[in-house]
C-alpha atoms as a PDB file:
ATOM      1  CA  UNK A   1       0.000   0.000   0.000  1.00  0.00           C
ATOM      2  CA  UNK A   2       2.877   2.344   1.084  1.00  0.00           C
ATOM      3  CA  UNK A   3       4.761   1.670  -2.406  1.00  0.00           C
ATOM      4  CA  UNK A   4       1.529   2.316  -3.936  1.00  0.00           C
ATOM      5  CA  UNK A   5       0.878   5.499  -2.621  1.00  0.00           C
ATOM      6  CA  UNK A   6       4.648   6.354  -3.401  1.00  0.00           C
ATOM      7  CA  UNK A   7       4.478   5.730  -6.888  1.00  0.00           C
ATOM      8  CA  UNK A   8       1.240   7.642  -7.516  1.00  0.00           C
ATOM      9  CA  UNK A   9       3.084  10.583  -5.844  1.00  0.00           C
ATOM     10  CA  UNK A  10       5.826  10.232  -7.969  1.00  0.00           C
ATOM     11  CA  UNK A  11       3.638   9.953 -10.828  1.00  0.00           C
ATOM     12  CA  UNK A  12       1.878  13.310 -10.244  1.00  0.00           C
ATOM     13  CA  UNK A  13       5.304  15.253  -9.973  1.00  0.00           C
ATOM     14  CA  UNK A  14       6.411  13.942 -12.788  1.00  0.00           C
ATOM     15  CA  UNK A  15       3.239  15.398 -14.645  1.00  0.00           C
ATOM     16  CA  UNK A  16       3.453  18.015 -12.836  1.00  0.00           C
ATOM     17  CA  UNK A  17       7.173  18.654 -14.014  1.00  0.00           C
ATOM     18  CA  UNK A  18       6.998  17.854 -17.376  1.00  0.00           C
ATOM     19  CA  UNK A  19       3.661  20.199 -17.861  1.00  0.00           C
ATOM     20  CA  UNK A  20       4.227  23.614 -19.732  1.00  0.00           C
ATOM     21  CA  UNK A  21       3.926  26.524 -17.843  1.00  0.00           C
ATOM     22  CA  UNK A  22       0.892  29.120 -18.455  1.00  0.00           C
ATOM     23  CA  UNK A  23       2.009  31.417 -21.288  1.00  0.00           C
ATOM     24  CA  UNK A  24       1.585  34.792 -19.529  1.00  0.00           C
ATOM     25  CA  UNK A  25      -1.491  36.813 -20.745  1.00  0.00           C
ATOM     26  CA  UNK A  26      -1.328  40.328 -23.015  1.00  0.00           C
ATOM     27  CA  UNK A  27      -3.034  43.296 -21.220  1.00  0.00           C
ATOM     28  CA  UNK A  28      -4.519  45.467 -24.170  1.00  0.00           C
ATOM     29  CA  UNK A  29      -4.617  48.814 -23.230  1.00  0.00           C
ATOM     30  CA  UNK A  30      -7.045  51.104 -25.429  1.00  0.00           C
ATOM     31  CA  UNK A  31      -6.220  54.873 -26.245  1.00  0.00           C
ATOM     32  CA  UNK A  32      -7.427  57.155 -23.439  1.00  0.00           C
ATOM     33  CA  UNK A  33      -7.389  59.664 -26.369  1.00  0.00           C
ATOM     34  CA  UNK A  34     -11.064  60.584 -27.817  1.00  0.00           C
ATOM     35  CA  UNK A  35     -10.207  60.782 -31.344  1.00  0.00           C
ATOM     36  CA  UNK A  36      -8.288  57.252 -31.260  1.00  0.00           C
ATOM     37  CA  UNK A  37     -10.369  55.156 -29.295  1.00  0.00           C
ATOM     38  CA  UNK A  38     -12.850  54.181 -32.542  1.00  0.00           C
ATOM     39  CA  UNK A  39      -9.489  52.771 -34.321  1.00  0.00           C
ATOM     40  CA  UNK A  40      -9.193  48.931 -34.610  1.00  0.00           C
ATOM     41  CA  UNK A  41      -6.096  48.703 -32.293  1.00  0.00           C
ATOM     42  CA  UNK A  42      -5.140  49.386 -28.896  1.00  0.00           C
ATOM     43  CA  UNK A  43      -2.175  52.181 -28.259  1.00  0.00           C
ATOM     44  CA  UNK A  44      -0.423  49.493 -26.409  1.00  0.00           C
ATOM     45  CA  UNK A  45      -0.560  45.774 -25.529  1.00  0.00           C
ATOM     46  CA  UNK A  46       1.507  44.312 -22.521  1.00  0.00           C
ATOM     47  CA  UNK A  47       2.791  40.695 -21.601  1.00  0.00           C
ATOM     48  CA  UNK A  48       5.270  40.089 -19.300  1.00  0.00           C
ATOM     49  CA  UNK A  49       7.992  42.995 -18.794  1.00  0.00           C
ATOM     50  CA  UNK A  50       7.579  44.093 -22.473  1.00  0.00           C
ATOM     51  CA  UNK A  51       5.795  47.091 -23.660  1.00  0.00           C
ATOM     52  CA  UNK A  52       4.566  46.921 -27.810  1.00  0.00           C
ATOM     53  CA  UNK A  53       3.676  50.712 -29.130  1.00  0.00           C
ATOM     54  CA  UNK A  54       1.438  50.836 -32.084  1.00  0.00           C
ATOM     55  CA  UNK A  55       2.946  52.940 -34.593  1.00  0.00           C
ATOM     56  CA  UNK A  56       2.291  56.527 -34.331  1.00  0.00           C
ATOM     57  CA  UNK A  57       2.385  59.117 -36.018  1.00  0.00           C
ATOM     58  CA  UNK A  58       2.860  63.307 -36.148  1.00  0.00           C
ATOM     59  CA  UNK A  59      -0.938  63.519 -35.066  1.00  0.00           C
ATOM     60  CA  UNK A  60      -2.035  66.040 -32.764  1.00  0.00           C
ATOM     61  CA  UNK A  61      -2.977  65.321 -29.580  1.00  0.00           C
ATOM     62  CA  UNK A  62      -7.442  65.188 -29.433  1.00  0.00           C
ATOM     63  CA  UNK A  63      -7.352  64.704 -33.541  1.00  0.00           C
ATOM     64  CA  UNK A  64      -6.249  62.528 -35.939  1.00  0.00           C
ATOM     65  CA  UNK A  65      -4.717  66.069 -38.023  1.00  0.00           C
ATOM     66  CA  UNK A  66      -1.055  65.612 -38.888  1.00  0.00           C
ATOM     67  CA  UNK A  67       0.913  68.847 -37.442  1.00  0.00           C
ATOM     68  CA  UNK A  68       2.543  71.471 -39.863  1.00  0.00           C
ATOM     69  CA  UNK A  69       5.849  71.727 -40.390  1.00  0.00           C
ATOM     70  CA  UNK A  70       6.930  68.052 -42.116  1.00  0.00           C
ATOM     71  CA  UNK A  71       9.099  65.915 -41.932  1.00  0.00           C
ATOM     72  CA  UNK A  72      10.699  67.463 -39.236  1.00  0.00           C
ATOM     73  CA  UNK A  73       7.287  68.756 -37.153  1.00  0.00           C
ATOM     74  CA  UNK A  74       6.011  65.042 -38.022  1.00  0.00           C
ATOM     75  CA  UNK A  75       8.695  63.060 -36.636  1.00  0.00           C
ATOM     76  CA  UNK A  76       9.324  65.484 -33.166  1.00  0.00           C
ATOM     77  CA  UNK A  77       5.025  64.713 -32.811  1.00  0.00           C
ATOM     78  CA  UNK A  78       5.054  61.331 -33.564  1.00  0.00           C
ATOM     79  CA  UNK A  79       7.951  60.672 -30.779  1.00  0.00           C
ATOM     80  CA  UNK A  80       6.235  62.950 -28.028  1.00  0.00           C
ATOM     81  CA  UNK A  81       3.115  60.875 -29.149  1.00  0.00           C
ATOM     82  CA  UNK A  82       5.360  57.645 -28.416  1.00  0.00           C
ATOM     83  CA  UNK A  83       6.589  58.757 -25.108  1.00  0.00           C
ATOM     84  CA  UNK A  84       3.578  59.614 -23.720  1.00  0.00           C
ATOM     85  CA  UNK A  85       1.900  55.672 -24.255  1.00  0.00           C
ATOM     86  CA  UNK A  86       5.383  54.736 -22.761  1.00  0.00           C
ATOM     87  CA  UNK A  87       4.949  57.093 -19.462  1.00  0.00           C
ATOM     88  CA  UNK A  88       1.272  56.091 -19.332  1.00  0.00           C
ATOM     89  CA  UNK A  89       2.333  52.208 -19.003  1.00  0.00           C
ATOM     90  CA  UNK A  90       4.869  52.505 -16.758  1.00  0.00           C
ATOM     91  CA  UNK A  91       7.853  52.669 -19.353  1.00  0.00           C
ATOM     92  CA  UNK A  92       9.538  55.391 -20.814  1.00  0.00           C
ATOM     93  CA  UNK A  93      12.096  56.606 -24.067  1.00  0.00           C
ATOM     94  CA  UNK A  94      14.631  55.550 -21.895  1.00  0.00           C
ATOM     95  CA  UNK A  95      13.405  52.167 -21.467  1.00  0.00           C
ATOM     96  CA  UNK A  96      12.923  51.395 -26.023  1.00  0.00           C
ATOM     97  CA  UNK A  97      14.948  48.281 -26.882  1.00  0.00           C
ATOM     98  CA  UNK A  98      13.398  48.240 -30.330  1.00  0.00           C
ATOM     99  CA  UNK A  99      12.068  50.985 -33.134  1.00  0.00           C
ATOM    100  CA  UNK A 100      10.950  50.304 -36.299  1.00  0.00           C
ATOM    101  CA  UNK A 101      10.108  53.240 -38.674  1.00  0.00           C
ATOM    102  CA  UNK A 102       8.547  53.684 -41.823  1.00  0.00           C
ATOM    103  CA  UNK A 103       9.175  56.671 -43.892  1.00  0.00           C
ATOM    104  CA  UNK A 104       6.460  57.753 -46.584  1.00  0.00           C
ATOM    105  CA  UNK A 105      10.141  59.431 -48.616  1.00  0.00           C
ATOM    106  CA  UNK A 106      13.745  57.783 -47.973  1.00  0.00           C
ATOM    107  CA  UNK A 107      15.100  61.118 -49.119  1.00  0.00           C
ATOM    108  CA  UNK A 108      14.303  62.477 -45.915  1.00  0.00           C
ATOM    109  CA  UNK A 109      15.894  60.150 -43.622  1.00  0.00           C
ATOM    110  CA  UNK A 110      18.444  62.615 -42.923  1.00  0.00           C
ATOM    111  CA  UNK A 111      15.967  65.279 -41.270  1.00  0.00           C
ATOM    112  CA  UNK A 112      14.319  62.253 -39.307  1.00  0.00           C
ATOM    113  CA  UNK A 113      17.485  61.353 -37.659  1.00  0.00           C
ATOM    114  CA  UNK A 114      17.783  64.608 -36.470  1.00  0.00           C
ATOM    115  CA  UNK A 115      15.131  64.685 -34.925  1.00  0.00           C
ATOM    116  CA  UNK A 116      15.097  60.989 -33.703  1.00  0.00           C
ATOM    117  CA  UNK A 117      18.796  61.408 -32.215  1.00  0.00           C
ATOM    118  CA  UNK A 118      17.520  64.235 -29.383  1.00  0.00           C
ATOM    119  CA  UNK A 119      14.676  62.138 -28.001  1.00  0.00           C
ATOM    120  CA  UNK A 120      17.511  59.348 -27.053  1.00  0.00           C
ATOM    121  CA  UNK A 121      20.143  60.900 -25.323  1.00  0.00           C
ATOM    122  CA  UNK A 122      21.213  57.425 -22.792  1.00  0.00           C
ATOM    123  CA  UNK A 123      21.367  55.460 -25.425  1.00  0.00           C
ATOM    124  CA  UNK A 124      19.863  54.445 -29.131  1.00  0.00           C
ATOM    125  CA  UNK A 125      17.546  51.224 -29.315  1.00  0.00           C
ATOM    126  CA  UNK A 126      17.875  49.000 -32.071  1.00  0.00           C
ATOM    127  CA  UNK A 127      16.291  49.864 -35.061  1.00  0.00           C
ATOM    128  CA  UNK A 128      14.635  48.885 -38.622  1.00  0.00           C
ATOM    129  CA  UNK A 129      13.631  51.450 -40.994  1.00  0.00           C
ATOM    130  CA  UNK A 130      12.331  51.115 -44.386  1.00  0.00           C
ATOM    131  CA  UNK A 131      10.167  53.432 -46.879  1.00  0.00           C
ATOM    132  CA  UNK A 132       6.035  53.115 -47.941  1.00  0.00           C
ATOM    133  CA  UNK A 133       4.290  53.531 -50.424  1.00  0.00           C
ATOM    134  CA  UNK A 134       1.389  55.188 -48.291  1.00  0.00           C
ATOM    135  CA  UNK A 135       1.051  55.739 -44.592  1.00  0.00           C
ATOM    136  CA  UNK A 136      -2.106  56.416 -42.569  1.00  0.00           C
ATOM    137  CA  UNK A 137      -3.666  59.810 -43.137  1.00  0.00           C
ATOM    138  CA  UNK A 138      -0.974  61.111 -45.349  1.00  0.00           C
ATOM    139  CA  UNK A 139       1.648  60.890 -42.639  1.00  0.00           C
ATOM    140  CA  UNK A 140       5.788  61.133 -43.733  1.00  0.00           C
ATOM    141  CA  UNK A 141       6.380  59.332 -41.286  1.00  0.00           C
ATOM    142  CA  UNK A 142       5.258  56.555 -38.602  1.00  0.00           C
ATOM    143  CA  UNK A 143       6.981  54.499 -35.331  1.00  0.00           C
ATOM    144  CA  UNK A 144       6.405  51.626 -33.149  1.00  0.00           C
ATOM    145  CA  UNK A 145       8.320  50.746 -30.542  1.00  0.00           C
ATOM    146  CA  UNK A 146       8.953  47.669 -27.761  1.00  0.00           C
ATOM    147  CA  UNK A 147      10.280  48.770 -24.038  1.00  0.00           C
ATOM    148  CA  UNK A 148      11.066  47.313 -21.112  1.00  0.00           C
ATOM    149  CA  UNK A 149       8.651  48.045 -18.239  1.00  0.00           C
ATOM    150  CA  UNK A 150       8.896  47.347 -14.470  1.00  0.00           C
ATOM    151  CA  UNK A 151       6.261  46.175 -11.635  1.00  0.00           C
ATOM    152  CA  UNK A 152       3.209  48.945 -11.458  1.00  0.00           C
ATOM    153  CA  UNK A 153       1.040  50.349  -8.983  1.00  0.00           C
ATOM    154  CA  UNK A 154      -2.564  48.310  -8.237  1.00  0.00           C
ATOM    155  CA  UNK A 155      -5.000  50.644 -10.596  1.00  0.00           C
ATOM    156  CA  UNK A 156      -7.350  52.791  -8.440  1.00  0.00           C
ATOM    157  CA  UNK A 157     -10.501  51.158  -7.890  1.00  0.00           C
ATOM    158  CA  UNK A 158     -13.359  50.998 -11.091  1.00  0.00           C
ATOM    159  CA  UNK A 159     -15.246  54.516 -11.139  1.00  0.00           C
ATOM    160  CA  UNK A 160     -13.155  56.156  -8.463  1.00  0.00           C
ATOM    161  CA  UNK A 161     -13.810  59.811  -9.213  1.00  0.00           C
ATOM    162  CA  UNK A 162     -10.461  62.081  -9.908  1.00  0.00           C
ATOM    163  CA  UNK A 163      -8.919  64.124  -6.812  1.00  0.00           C
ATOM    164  CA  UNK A 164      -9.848  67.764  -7.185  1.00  0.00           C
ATOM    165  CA  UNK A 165      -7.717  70.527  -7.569  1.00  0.00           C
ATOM    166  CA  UNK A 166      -6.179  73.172  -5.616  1.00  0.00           C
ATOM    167  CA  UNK A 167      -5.878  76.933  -5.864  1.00  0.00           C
ATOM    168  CA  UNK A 168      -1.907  77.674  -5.530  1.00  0.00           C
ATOM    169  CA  UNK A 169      -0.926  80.920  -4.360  1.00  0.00           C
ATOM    170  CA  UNK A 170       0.498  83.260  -7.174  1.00  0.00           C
ATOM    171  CA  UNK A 171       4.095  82.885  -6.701  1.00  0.00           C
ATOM    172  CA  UNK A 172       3.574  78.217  -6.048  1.00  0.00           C
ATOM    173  CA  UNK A 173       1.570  78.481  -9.142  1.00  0.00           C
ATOM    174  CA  UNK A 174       4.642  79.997 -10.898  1.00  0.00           C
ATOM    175  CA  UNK A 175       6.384  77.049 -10.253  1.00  0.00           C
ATOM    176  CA  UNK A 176       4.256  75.158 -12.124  1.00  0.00           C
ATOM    177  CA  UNK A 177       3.493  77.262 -15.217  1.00  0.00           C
ATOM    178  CA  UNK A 178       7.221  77.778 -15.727  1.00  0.00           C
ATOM    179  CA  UNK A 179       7.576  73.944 -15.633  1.00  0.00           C
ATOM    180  CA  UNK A 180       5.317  73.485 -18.160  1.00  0.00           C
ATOM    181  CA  UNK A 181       6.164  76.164 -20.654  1.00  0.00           C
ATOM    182  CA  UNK A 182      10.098  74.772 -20.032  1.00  0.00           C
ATOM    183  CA  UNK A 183       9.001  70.912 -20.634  1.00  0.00           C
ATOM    184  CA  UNK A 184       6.664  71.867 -23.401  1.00  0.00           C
ATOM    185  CA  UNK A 185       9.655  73.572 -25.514  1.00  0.00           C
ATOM    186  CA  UNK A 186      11.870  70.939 -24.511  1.00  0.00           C
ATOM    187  CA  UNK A 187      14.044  73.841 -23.031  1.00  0.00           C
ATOM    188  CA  UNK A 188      16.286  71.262 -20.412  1.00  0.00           C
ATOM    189  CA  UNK A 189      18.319  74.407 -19.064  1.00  0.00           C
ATOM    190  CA  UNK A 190      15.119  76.373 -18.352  1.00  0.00           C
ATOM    191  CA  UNK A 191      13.957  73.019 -16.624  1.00  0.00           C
ATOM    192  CA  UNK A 192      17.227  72.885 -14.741  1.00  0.00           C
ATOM    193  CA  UNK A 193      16.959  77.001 -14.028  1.00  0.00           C
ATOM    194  CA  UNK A 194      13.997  76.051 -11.799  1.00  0.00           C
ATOM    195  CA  UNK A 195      15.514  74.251  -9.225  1.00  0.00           C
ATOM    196  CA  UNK A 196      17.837  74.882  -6.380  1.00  0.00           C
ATOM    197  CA  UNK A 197      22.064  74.319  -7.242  1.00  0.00           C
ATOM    198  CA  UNK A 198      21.711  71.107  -5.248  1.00  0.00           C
ATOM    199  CA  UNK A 199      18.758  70.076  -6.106  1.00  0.00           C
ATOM    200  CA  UNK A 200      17.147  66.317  -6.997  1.00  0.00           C
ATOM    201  CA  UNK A 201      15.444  64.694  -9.501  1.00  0.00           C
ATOM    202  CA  UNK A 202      13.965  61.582  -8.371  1.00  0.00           C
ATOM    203  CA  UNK A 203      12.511  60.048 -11.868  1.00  0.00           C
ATOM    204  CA  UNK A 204      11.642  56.186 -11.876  1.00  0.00           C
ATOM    205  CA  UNK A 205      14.031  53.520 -13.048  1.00  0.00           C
ATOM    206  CA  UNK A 206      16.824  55.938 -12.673  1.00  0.00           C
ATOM    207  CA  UNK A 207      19.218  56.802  -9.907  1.00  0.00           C
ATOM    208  CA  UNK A 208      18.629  60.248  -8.029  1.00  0.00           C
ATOM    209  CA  UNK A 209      20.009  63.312 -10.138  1.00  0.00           C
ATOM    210  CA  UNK A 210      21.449  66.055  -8.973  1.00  0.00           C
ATOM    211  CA  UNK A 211      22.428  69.686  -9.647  1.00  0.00           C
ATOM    212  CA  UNK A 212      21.364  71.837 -12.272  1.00  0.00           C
ATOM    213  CA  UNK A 213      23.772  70.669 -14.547  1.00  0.00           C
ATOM    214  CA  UNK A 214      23.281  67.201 -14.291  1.00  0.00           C
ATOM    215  CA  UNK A 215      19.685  67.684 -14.606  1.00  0.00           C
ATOM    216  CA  UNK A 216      20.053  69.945 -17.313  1.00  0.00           C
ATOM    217  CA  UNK A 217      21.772  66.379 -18.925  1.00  0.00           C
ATOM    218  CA  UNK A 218      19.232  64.245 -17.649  1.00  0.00           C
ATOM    219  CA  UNK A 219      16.350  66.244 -19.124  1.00  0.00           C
ATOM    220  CA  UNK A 220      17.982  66.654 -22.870  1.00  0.00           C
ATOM    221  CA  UNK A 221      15.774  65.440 -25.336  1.00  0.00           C
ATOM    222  CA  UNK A 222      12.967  65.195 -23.179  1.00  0.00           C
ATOM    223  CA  UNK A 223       9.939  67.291 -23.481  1.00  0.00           C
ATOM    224  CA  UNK A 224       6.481  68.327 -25.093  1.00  0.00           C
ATOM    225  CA  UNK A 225       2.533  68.939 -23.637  1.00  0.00           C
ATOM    226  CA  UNK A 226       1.744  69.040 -20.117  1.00  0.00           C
ATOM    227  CA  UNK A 227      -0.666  70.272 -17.945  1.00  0.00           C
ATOM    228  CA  UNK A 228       0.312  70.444 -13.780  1.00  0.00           C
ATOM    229  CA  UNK A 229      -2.446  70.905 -11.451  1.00  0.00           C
ATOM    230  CA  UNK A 230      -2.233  70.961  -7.585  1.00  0.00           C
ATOM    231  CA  UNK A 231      -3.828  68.496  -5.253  1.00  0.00           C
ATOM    232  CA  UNK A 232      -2.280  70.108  -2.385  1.00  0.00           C
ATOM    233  CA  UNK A 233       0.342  72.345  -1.123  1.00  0.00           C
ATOM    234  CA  UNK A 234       2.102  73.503   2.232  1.00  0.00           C
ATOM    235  CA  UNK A 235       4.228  76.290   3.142  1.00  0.00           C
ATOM    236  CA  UNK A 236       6.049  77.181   6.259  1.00  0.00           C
ATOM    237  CA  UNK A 237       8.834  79.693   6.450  1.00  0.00           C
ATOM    238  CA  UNK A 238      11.301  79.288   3.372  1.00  0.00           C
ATOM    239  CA  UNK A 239      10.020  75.327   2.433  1.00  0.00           C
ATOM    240  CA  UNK A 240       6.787  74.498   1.032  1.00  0.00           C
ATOM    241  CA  UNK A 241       5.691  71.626  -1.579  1.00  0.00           C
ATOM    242  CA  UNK A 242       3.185  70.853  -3.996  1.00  0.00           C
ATOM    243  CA  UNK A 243       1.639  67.369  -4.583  1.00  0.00           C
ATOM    244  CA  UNK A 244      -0.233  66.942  -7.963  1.00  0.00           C
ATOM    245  CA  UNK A 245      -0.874  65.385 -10.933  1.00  0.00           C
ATOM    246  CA  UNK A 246       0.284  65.438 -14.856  1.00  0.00           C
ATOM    247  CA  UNK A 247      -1.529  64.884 -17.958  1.00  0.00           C
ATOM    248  CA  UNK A 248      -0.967  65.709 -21.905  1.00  0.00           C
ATOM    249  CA  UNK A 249      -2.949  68.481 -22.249  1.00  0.00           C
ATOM    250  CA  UNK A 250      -5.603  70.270 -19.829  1.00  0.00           C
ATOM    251  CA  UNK A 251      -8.638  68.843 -19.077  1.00  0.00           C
ATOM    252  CA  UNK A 252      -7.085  64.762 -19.831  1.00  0.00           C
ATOM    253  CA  UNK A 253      -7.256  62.119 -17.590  1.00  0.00           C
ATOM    254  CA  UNK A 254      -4.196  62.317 -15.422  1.00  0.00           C
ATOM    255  CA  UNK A 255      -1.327  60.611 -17.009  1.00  0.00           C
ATOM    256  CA  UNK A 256       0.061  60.434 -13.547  1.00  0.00           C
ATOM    257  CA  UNK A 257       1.104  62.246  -9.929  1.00  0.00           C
ATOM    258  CA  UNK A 258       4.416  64.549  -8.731  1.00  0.00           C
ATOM    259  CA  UNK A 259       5.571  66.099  -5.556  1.00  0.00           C
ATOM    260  CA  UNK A 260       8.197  69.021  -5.432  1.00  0.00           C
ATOM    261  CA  UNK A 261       9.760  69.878  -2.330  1.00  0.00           C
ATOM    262  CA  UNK A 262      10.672  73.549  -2.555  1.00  0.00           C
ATOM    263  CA  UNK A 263      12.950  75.992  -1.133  1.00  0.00           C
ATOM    264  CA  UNK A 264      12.844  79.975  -1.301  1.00  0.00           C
ATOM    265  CA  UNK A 265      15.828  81.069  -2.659  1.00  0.00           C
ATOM    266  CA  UNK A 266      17.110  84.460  -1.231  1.00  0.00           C
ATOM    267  CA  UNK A 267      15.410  86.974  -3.878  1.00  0.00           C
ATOM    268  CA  UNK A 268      12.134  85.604  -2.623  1.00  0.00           C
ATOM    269  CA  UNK A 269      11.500  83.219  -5.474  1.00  0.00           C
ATOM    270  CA  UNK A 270      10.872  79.212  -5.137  1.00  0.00           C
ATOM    271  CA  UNK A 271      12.913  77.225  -6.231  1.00  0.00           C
ATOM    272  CA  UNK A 272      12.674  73.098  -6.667  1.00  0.00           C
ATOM    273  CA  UNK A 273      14.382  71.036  -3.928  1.00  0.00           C
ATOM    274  CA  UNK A 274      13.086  67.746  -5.205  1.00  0.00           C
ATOM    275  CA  UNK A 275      10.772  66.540  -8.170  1.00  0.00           C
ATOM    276  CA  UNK A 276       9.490  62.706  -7.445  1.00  0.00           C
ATOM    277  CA  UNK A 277       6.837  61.598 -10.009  1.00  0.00           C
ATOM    278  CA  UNK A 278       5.660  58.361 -11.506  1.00  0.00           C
ATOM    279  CA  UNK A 279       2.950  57.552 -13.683  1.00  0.00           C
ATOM    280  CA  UNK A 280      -0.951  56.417 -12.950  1.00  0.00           C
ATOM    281  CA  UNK A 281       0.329  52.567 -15.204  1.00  0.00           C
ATOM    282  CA  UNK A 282      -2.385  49.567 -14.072  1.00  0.00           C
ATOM    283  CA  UNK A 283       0.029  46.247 -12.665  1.00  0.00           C
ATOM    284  CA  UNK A 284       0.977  44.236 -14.854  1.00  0.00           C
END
């Protein structure tokens, strides 16, 4: 009876063993965007630590109308477009192991690299490129990506209601404004200008940063529309901060959350001691 009961236990583990393990399952994640979310595709589709882009193009955020400018305006849209999906996911530019791109005219693969070189300043991801015949909506150009992504926050729970926002005082909401205008012209020494000598960036996946001019480094390349609103804010004497939350554009679902530590500098103005943010990415 004893031998019996052996070998059936040793029969089960051997099953057991020799039995393929579950294939992990894709997470399809829709666009959040209004004008995209009737298209046949989602903006990104997860499985394991990989991230797959859908190509994208120079398309304005809210439409599906290609920005002026060509080649060159195309290309810089099409990449903020591409970073944004990343950020939203959990992953970032930083984090691409793989591009491919497809150019409506090889003759302008020169001005594309131009372009294409600033939004990957720690490093270039492999890369395929080749020309078409036609691309969607007249485009010169579109990209698709696969990054890496990390572990992600639990989402919040179904139909929890956004955080409202707070009034800042004048010279807080400053702080924010100038952030924006400096990240939307992807200005990295105007970024830099707003914090303190020795102050931090604390991004995700990346080890702290600081001084202005190693965050004027860390922020090259980077850049393009955001909106900052305050959830809350604090001041006491000559340090303050602001919690809140980022999105593309005003008015969007928030992309994700921030808090600055500040410090008033000696002509009265506040200055960044810290800027911790991470994105609002369901776990994977």
């Amino acid at each position: 009876m004893k031998l019996r009961a052996a070998l059936l236990t040793l029969a089960m583990a051997a099953k057991a063993a020799g039995s393929p393990a579950d294939p992990p399952t894709p997470q399809f994640f829709p666009s959040s965007d209004p004008a995209l979310k009737a298209l046949p595709f989602s903006e990104a589709v997860g499985i394991g630590d990989l991230l797959f882009v859908s190509g994208q193009i120079g398309n304005a955020p809210g439409t599906l109308d290609l920005v002026p400018g060509g080649i060159e305006a195309e290309s810089r849209r099409a990449l903020e477009n591409m970073g944004a999906i990343l950020e939203r996911h959990g992953s970032s530019l930083d984090c691409v192991v793989k591009c491919t791109v497809f150019l409506a005219d090889m003759r302008e693969w020169p001005a594309f690299n131009e372009v294409y070189r600033s939004f990957f300043t720690h490093g270039l991801p492999a890369r395929s490129a080749l020309g078409a015949s036609g691309l969607a909506r007249g485009a010169r150009v579109e990209i698709e990506c696969v990054a890496s992504v990390g572990p992600q926050p639990w989402p919040a729970p179904p139909g929890a209601a956004p955080l409202p926002s707070a009034a800042l005082p004048p010279e807080l909401a400053r702080v924010l404004t100038d952030y924006e205008a400096a990240w939307g012209g992807r200005d990295a020494a105007a970024l830099s200008r707003l914090f303190a000598e020795d102050g931090f960036v604390l991004a995700g996946g990346w080890p702290p940063v600081r001084g202005r001019a190693e965050i004027a480094k860390h922020y090259a390349g980077k850049g393009g529309p955001l909106a900052l609103r305050a959830l809350a804010y604090g001041v006491q004497g000559t340090v303050g901060y602001i919690i809140g939350a980022y999105a593309r554009q005003a008015g969007s679902p928030d992309d994700g959350k921030f808090t600055l530590t500040l410090r008033k500098d000696s002509d009265g103005r506040w200055l960044i001691m810290s800027d911790m943010d991470n994105g609002n990415a369901p776990r994977r």
